[in-house]
N, C-alpha and C. Protein backbone atom coordinates (compact mmCIF):
# COMPACT_ATOMS: atom_id res chain seq x y z
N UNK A 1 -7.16 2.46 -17.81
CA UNK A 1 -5.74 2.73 -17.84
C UNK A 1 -5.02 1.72 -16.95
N UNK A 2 -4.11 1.18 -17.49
CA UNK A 2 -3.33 0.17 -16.65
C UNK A 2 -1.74 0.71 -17.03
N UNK A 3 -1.34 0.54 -15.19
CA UNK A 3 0.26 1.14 -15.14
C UNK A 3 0.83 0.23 -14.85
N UNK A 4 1.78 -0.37 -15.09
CA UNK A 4 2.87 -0.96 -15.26
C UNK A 4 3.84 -1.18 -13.82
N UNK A 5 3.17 -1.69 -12.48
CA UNK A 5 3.47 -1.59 -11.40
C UNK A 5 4.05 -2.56 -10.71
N UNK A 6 5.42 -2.77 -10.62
CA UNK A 6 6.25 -4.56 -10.08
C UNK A 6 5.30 -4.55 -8.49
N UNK A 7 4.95 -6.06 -8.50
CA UNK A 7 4.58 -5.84 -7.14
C UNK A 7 6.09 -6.55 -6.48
N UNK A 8 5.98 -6.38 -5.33
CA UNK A 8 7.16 -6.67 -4.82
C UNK A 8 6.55 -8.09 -3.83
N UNK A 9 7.64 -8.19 -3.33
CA UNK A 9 7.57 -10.12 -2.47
C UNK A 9 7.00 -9.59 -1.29
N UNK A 10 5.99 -10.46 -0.37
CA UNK A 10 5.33 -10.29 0.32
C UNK A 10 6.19 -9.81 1.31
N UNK A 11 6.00 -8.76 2.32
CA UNK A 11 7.21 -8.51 3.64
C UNK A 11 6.36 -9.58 4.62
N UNK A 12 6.86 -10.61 4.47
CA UNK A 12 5.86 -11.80 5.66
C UNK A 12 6.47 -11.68 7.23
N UNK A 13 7.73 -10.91 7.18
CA UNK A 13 8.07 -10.74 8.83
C UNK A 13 6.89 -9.44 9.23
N UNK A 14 7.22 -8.56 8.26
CA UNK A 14 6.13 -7.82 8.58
C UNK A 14 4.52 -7.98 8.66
N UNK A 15 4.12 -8.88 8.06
CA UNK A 15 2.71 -9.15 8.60
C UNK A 15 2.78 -9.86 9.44
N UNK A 16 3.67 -10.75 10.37
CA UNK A 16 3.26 -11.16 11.63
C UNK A 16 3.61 -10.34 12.62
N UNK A 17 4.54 -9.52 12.60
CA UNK A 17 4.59 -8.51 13.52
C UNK A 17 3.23 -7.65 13.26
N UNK A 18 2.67 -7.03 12.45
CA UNK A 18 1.47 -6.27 12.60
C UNK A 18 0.51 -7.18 13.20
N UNK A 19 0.26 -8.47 12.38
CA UNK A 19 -1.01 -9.49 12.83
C UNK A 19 -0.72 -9.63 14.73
N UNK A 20 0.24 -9.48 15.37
CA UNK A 20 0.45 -10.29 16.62
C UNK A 20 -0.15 -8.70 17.52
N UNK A 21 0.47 -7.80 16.74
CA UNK A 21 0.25 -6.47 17.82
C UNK A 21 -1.14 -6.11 17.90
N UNK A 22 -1.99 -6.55 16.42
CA UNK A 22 -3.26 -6.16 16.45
C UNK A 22 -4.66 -7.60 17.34
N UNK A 23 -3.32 -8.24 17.11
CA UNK A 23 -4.41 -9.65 18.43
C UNK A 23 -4.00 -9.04 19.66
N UNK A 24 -2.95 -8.06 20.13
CA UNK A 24 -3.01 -7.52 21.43
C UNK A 24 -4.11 -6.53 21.70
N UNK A 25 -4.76 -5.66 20.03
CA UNK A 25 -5.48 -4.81 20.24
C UNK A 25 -4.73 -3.44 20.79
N UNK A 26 -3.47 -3.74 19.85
CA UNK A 26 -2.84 -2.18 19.49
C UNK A 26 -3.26 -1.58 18.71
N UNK A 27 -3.95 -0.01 19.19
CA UNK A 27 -4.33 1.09 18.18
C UNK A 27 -3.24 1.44 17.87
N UNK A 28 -2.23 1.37 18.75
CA UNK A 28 -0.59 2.23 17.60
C UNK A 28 -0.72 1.24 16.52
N UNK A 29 -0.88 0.55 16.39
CA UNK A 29 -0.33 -0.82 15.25
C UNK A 29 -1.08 -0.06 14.03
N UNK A 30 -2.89 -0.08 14.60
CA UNK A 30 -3.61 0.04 13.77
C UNK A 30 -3.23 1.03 12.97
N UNK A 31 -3.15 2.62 13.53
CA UNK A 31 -2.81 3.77 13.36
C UNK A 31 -1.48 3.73 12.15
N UNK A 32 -0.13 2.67 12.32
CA UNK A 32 1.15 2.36 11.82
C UNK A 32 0.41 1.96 10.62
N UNK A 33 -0.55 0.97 10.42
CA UNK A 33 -0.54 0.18 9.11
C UNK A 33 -1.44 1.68 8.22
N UNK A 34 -2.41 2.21 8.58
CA UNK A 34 -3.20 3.19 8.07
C UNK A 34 -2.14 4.55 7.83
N UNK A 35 -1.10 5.46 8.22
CA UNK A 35 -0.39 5.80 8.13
C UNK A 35 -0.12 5.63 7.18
N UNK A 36 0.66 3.99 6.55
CA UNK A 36 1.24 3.83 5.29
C UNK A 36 2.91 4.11 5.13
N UNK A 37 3.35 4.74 5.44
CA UNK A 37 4.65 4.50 5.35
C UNK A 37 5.27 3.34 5.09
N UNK A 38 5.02 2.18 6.30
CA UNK A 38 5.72 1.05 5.80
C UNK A 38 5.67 0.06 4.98
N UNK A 39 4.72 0.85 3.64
CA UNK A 39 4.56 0.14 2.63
C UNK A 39 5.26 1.42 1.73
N UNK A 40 4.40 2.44 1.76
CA UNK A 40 5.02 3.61 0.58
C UNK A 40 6.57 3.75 0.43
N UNK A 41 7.06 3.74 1.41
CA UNK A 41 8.36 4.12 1.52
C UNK A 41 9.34 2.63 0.24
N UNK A 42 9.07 1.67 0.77
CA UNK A 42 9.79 0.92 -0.06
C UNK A 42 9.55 0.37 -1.59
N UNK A 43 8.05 1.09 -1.76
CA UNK A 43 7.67 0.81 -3.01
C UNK A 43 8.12 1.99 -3.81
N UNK A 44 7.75 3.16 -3.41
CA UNK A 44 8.22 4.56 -3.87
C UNK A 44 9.65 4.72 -4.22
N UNK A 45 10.69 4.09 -3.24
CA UNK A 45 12.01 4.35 -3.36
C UNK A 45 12.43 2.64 -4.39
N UNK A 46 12.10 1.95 -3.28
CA UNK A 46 13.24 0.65 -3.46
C UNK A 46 12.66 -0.36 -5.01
N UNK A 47 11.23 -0.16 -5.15
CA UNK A 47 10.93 -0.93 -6.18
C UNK A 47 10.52 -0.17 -7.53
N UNK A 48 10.70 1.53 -7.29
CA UNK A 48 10.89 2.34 -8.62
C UNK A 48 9.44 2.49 -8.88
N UNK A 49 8.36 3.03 -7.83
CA UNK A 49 7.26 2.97 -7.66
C UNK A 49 7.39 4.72 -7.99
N UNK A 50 8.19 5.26 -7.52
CA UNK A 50 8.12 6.61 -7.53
C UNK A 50 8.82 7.38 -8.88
N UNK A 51 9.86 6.50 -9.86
CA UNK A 51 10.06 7.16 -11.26
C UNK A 51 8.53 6.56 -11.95
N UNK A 52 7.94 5.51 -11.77
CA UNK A 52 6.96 5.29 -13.06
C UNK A 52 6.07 6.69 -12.41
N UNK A 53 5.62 6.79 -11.21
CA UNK A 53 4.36 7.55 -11.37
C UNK A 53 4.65 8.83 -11.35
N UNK A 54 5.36 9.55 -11.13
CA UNK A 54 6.06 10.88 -11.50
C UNK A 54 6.02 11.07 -13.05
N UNK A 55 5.96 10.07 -13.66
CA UNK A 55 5.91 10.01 -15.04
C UNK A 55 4.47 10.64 -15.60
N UNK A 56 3.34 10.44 -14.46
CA UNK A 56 1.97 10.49 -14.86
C UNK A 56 1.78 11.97 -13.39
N UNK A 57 2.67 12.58 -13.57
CA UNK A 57 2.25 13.34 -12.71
C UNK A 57 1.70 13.08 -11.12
N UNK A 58 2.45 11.66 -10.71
CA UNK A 58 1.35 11.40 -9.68
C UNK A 58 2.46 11.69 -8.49
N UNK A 59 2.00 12.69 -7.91
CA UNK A 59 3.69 13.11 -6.51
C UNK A 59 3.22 12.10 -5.38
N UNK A 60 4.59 12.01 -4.70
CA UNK A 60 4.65 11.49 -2.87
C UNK A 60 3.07 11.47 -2.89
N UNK A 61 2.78 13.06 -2.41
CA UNK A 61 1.48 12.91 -1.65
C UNK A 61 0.10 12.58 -2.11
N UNK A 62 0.21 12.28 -3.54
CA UNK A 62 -1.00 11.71 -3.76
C UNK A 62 -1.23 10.08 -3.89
N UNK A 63 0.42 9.49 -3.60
CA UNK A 63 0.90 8.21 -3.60
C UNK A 63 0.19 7.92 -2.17
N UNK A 64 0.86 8.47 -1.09
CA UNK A 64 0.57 8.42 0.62
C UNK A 64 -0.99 8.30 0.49
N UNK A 65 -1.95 9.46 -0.22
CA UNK A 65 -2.98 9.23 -0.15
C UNK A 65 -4.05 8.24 -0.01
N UNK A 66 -3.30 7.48 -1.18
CA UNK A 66 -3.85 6.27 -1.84
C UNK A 66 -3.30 5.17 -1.57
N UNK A 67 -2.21 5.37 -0.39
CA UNK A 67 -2.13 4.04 0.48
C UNK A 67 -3.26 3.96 1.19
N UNK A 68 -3.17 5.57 1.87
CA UNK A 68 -4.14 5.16 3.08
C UNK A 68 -5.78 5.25 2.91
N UNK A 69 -5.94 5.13 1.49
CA UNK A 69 -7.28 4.93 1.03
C UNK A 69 -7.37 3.35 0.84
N UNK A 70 -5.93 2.83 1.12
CA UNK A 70 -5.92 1.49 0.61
C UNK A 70 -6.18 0.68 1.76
N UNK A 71 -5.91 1.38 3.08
CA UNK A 71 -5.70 0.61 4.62
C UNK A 71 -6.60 -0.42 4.91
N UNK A 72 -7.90 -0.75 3.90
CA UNK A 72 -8.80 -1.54 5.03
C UNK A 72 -8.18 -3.10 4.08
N UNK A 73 -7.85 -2.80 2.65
CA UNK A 73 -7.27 -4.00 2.23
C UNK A 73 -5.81 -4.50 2.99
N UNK A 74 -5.07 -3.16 3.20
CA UNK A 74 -3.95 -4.26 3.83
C UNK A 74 -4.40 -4.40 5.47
N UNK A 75 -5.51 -4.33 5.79
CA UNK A 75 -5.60 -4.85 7.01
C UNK A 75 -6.15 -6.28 6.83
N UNK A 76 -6.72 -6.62 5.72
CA UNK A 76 -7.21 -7.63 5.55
C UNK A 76 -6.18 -8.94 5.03
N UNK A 77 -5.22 -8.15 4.28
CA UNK A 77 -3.91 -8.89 4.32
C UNK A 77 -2.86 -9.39 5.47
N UNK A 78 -3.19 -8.52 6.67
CA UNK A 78 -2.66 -8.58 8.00
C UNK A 78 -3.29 -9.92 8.43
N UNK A 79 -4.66 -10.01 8.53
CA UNK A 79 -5.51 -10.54 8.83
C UNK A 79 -5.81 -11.90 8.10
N UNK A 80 -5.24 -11.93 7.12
CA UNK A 80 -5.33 -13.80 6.10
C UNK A 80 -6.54 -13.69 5.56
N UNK A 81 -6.99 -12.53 4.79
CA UNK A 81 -8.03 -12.73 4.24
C UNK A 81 -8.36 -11.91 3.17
N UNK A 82 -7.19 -11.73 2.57
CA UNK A 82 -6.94 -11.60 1.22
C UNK A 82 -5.03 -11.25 1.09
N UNK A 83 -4.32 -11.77 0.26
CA UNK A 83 -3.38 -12.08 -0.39
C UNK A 83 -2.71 -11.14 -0.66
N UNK A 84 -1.21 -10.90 -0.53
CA UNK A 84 -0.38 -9.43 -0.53
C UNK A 84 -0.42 -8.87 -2.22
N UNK A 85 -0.78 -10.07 -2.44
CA UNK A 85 -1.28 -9.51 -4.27
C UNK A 85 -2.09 -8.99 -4.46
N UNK A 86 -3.61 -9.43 -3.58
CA UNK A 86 -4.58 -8.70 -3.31
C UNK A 86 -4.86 -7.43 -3.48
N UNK A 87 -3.58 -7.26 -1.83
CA UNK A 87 -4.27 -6.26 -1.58
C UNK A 87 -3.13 -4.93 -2.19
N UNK A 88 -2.18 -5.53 -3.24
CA UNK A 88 -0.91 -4.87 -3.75
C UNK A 88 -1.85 -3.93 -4.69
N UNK A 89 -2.76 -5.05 -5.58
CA UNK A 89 -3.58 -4.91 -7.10
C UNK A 89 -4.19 -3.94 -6.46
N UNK A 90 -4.72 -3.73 -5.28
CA UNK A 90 -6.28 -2.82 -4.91
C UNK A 90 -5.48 -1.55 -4.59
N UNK A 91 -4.20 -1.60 -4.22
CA UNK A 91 -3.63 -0.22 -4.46
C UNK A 91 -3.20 0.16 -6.17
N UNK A 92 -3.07 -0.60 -6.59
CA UNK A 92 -2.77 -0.19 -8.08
C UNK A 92 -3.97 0.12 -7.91
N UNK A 93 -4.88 -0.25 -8.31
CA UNK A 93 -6.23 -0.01 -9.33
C UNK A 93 -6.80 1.47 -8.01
N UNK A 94 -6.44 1.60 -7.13
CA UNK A 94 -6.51 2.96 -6.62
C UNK A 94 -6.11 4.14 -7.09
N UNK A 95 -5.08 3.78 -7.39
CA UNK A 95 -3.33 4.85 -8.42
C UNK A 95 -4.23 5.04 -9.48
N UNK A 96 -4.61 4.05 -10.40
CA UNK A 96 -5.00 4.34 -11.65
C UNK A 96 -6.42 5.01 -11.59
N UNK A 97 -7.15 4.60 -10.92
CA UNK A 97 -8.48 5.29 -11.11
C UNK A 97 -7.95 7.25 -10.49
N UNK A 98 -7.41 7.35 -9.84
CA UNK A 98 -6.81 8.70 -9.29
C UNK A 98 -6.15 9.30 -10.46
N UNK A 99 -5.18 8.68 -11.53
CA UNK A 99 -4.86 9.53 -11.88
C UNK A 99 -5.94 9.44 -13.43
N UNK A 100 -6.85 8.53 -13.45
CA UNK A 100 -7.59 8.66 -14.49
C UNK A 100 -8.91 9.74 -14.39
N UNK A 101 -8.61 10.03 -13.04
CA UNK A 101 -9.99 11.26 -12.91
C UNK A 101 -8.77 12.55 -12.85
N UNK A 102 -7.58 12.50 -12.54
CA UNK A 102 -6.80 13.65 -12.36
C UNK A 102 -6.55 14.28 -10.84
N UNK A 103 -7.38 12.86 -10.05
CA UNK A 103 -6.75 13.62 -9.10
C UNK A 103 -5.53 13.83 -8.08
């Protein structure tokens, strides 16, 4: 199953602010990126992340879920070692396998 998901433009202020706090060896940082919010929130609202998957039954909280099932890719995107497309696709293909088992 493939959904139909805009990725949006890299937030590059935001990965150097995460990348700089986590070379200080901030667990808040860590904790902030795993959380998920400051990705869900603007994909859900601002890039219409939240009418397509409501469409497939998929609510907020199983969206939040599957950010933070997504956390070790965007840490690796923090980190320059894989691509905000990367690690955009590895949350899609999270979404889809979730709602292709129903959950």
């Amino acid at each position: 199953m493939k959904i139909n998901l805009p990725i949006p433009p890299e937030p590059i202020s935001v990965r150097k602010r995460f990348k700089e706090e986590l070379e200080k060896g901030s667990r808040l940082m860590q904790a902030n990126i795993k959380q998920g919010t400051w990705i869900a929130s603007p994909l859900w609202s601002q890039y219409g992340w939240g009418d397509i998957l409501k469409s497939y039954s998929f609510s907020w909280q199983k969206f939040m879920e599957a950010v933070r099932d997504n956390y070790y890719s965007f840490i690796q995107w923090v980190n320059g070692e894989k691509s905000w497309n990367e690690a955009i696709r590895d949350l899609i293909a999270i979404i889809e396998r979730k709602i292709k088992r129903g959950d």
